[in-house]
C-alpha atoms as a PDB file:
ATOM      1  CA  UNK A   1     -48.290 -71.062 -25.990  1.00  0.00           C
ATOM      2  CA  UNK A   2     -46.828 -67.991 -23.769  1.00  0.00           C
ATOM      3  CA  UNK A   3     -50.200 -66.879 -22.623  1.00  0.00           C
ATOM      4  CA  UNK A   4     -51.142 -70.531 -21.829  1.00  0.00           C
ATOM      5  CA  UNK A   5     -47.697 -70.858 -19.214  1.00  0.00           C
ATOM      6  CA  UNK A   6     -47.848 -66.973 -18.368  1.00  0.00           C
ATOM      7  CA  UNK A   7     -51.345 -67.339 -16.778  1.00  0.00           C
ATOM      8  CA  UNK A   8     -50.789 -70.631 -14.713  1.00  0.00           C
ATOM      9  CA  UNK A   9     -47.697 -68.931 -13.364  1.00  0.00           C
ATOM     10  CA  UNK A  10     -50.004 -66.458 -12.277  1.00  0.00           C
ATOM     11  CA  UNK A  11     -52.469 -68.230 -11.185  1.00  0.00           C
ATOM     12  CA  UNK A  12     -50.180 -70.740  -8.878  1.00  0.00           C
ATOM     13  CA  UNK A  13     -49.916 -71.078  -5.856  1.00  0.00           C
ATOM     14  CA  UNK A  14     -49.436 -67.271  -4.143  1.00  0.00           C
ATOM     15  CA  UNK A  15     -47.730 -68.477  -1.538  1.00  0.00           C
ATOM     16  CA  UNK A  16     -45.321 -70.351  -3.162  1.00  0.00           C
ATOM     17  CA  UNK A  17     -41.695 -69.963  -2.355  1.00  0.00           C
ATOM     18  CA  UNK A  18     -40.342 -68.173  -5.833  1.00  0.00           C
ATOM     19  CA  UNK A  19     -43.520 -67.142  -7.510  1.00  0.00           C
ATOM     20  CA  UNK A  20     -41.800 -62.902  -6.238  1.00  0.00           C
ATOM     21  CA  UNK A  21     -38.865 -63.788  -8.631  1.00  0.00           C
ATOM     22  CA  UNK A  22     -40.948 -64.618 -11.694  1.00  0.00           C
ATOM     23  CA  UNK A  23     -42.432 -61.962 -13.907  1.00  0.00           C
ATOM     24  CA  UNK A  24     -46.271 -61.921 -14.082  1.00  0.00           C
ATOM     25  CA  UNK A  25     -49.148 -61.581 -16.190  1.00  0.00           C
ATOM     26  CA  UNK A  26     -50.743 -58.360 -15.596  1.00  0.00           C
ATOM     27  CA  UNK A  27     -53.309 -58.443 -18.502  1.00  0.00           C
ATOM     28  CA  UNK A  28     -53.797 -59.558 -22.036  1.00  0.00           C
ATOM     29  CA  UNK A  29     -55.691 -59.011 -24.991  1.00  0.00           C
ATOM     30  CA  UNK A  30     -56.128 -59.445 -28.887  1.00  0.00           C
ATOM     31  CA  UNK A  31     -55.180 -56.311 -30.928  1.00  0.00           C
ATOM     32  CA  UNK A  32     -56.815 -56.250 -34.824  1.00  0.00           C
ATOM     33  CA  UNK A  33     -53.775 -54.615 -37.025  1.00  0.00           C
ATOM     34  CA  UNK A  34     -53.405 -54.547 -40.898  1.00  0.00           C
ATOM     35  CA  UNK A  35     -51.654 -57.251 -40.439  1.00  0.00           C
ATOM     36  CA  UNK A  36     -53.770 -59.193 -39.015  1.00  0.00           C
ATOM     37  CA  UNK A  37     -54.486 -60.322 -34.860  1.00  0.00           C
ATOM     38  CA  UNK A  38     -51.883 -60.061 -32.149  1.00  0.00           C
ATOM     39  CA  UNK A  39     -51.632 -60.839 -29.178  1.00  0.00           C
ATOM     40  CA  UNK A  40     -50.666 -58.692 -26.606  1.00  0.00           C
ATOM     41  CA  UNK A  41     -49.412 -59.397 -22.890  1.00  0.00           C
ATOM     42  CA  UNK A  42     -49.161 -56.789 -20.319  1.00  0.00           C
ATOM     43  CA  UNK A  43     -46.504 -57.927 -17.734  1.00  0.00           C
ATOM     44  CA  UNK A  44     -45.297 -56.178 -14.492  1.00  0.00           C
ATOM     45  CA  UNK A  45     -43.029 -53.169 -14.692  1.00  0.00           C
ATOM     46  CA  UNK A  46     -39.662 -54.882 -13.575  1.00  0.00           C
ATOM     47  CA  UNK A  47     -36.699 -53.031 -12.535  1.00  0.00           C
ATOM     48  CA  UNK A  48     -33.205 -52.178 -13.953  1.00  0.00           C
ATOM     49  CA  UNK A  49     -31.844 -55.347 -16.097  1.00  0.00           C
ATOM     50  CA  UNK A  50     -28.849 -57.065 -14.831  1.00  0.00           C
ATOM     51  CA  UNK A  51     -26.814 -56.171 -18.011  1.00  0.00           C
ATOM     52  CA  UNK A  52     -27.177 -52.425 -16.863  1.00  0.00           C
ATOM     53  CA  UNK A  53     -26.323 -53.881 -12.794  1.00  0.00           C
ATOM     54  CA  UNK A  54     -23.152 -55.812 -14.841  1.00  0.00           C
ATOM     55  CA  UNK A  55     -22.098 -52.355 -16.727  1.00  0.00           C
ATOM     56  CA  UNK A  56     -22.765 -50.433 -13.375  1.00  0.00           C
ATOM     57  CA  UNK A  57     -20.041 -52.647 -11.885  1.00  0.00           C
ATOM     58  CA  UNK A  58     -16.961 -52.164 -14.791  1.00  0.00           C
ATOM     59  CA  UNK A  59     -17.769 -55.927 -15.855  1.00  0.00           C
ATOM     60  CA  UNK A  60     -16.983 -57.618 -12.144  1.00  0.00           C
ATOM     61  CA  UNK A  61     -20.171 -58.173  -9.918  1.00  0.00           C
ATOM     62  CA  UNK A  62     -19.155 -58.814  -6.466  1.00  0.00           C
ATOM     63  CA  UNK A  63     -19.500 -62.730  -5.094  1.00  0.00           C
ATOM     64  CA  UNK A  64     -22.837 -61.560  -2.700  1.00  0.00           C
ATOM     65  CA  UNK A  65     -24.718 -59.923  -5.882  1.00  0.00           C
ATOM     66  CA  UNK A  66     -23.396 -62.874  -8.292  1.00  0.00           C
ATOM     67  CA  UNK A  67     -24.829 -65.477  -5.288  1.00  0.00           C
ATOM     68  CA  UNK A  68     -28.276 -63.760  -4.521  1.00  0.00           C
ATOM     69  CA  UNK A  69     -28.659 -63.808  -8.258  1.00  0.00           C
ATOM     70  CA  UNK A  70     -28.483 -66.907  -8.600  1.00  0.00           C
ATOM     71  CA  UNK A  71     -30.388 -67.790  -5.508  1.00  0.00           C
ATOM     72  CA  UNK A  72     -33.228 -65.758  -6.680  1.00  0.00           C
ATOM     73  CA  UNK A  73     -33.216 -67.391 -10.729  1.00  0.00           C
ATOM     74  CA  UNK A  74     -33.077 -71.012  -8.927  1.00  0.00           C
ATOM     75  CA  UNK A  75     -36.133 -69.874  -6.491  1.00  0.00           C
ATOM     76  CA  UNK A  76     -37.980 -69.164  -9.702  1.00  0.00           C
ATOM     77  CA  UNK A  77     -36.989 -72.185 -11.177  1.00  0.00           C
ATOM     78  CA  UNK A  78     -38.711 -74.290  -8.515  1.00  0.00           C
ATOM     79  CA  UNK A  79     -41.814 -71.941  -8.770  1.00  0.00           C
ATOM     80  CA  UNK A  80     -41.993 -73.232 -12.226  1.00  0.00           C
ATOM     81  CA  UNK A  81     -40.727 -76.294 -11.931  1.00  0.00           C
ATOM     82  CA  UNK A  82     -43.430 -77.041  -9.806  1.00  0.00           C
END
């Protein structure tokens, strides 16, 4: 389940090379509604999407975003990975 894998990412390793590129689990907690229980996950307050960096840029990122991008999703990767 998502709260199961959100809270071992956050409990890993904090040293870990790519644990800074993977969202993390602030909080969570069980909301009663009408329609019955939810579960609700409070995550860290990211920054501006990279569809809005994309549309900031016409369409074309430049080679040294589009790299440290990637670099950054692949760090993550191995965080998880691991």
């Amino acid at each position: 389940d998502e709260l199961g894998i959100l809270s071992i990412l956050r409990d890993g390793n904090p040293q870990a090379s790519g644990k800074e590129h993977v969202s993390q689990l602030l909080n969570s907690f069980v909301h009663d509604g009408p329609q019955g229980k939810h579960i609700c996950l409070a995550l860290e307050l990211l920054g501006i999407s990279i569809l809005d960096v994309y549309q900031s840029f016409d369409g074309s990122l430049p080679l040294i975003l589009v790299q440290r991008v990637a670099k950054h999703v692949l760090q993550a990767l191995q965080y998880i990975h691991e």
